[in-house]
C-alpha atoms as a PDB file:
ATOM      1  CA  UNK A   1      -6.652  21.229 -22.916  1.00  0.00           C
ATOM      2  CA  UNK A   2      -4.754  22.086 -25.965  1.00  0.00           C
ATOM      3  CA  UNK A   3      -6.160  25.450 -25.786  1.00  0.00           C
ATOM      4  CA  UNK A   4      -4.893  26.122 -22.128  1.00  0.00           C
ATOM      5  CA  UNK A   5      -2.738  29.492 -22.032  1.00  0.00           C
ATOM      6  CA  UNK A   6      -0.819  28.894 -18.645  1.00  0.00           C
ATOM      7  CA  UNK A   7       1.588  25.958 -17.967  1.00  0.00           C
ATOM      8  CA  UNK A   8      -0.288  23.619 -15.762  1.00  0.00           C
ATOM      9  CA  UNK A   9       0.802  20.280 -13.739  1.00  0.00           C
ATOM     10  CA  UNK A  10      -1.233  17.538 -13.522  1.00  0.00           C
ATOM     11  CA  UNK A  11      -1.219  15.473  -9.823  1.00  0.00           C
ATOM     12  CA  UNK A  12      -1.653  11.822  -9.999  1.00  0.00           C
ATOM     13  CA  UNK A  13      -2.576  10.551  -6.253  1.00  0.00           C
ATOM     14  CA  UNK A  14      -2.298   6.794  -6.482  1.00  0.00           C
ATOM     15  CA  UNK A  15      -3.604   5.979  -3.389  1.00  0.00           C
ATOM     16  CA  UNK A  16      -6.435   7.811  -5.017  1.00  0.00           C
ATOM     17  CA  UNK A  17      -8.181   4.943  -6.312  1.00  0.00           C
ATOM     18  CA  UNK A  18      -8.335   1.167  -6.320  1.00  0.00           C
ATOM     19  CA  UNK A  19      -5.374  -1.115  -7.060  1.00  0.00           C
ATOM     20  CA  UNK A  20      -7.260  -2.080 -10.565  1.00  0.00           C
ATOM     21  CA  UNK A  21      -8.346   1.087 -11.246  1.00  0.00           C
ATOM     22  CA  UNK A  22      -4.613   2.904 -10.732  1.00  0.00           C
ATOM     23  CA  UNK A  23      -2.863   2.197 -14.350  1.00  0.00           C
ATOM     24  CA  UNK A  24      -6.450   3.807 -16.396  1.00  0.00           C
ATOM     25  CA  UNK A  25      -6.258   6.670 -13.468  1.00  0.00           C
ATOM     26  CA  UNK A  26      -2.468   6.905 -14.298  1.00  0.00           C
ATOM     27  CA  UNK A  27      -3.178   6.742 -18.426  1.00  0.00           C
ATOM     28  CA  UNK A  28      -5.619   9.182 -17.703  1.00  0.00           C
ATOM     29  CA  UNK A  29      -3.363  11.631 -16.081  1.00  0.00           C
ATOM     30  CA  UNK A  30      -0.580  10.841 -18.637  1.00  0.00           C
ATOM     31  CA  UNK A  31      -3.274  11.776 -21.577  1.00  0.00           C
ATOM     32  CA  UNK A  32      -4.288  14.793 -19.632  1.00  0.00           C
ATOM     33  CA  UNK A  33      -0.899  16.136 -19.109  1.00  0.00           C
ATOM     34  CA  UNK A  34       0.402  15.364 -22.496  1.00  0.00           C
ATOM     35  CA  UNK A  35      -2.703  17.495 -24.236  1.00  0.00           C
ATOM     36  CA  UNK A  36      -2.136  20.459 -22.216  1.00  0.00           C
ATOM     37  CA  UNK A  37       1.350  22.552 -23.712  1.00  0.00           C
ATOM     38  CA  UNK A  38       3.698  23.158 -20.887  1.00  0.00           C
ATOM     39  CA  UNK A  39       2.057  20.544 -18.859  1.00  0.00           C
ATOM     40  CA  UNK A  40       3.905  18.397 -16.315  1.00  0.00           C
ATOM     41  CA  UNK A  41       2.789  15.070 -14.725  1.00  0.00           C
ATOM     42  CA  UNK A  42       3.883  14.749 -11.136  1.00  0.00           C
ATOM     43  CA  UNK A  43       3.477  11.708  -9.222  1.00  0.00           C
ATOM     44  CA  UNK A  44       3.307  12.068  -5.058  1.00  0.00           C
ATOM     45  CA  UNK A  45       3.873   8.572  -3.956  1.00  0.00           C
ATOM     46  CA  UNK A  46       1.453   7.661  -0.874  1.00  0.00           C
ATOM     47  CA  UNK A  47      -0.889  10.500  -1.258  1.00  0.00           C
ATOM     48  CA  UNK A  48      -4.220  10.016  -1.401  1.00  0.00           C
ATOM     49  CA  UNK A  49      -6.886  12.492  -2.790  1.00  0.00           C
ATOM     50  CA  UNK A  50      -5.921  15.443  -0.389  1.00  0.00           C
ATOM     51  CA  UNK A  51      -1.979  14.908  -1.017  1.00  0.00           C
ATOM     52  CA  UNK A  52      -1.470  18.088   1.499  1.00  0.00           C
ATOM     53  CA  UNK A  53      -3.177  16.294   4.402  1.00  0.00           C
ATOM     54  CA  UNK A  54      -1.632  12.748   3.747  1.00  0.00           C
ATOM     55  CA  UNK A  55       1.549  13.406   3.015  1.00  0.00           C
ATOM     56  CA  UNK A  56       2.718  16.943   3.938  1.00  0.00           C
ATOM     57  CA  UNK A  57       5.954  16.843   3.422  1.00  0.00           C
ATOM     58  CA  UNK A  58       6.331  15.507   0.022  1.00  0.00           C
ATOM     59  CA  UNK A  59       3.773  17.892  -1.256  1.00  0.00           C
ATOM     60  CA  UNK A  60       5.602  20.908   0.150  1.00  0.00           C
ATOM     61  CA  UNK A  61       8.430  20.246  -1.682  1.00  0.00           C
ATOM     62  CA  UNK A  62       6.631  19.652  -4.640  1.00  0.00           C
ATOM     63  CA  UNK A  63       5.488  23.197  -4.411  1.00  0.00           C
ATOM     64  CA  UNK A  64       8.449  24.583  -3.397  1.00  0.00           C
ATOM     65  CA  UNK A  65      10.091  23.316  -6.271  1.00  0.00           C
ATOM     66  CA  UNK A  66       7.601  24.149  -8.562  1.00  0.00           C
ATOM     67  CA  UNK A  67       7.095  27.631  -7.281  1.00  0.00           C
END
């Protein structure tokens, strides 16, 4: 990642994953975005793997905003 060119975000879904398995998927996506330059972790609360199809609304205006 360190070599990336483009800014880039990083999407955590926490629904994503089992209860135990949520703080390594969220040190995971911490590490990822923190390697990357530019990067930017973003956290959609309730959304599962597909954050557009389980919560709509939160994820448009994630992309709104970051568009």
């Amino acid at each position: 990642m360190p070599r990336a060119s483009a800014n880039s975000v990083v999407v955590q879904q926490p629904r994503a994953m089992a209860r135990r398995a949520l703080a390594s998927t969220r040190l995971w996506a911490e590490r990822l975005a923190a390697q990357a330059p530019g990067a930017e972790l973003t956290v959609l609360p309730g959304a599962d793997h597909y954050p557009m199809l389980s919560g709509p609304a939160a994820f448009e205006a994630f992309l709104r905003a970051l568009l």
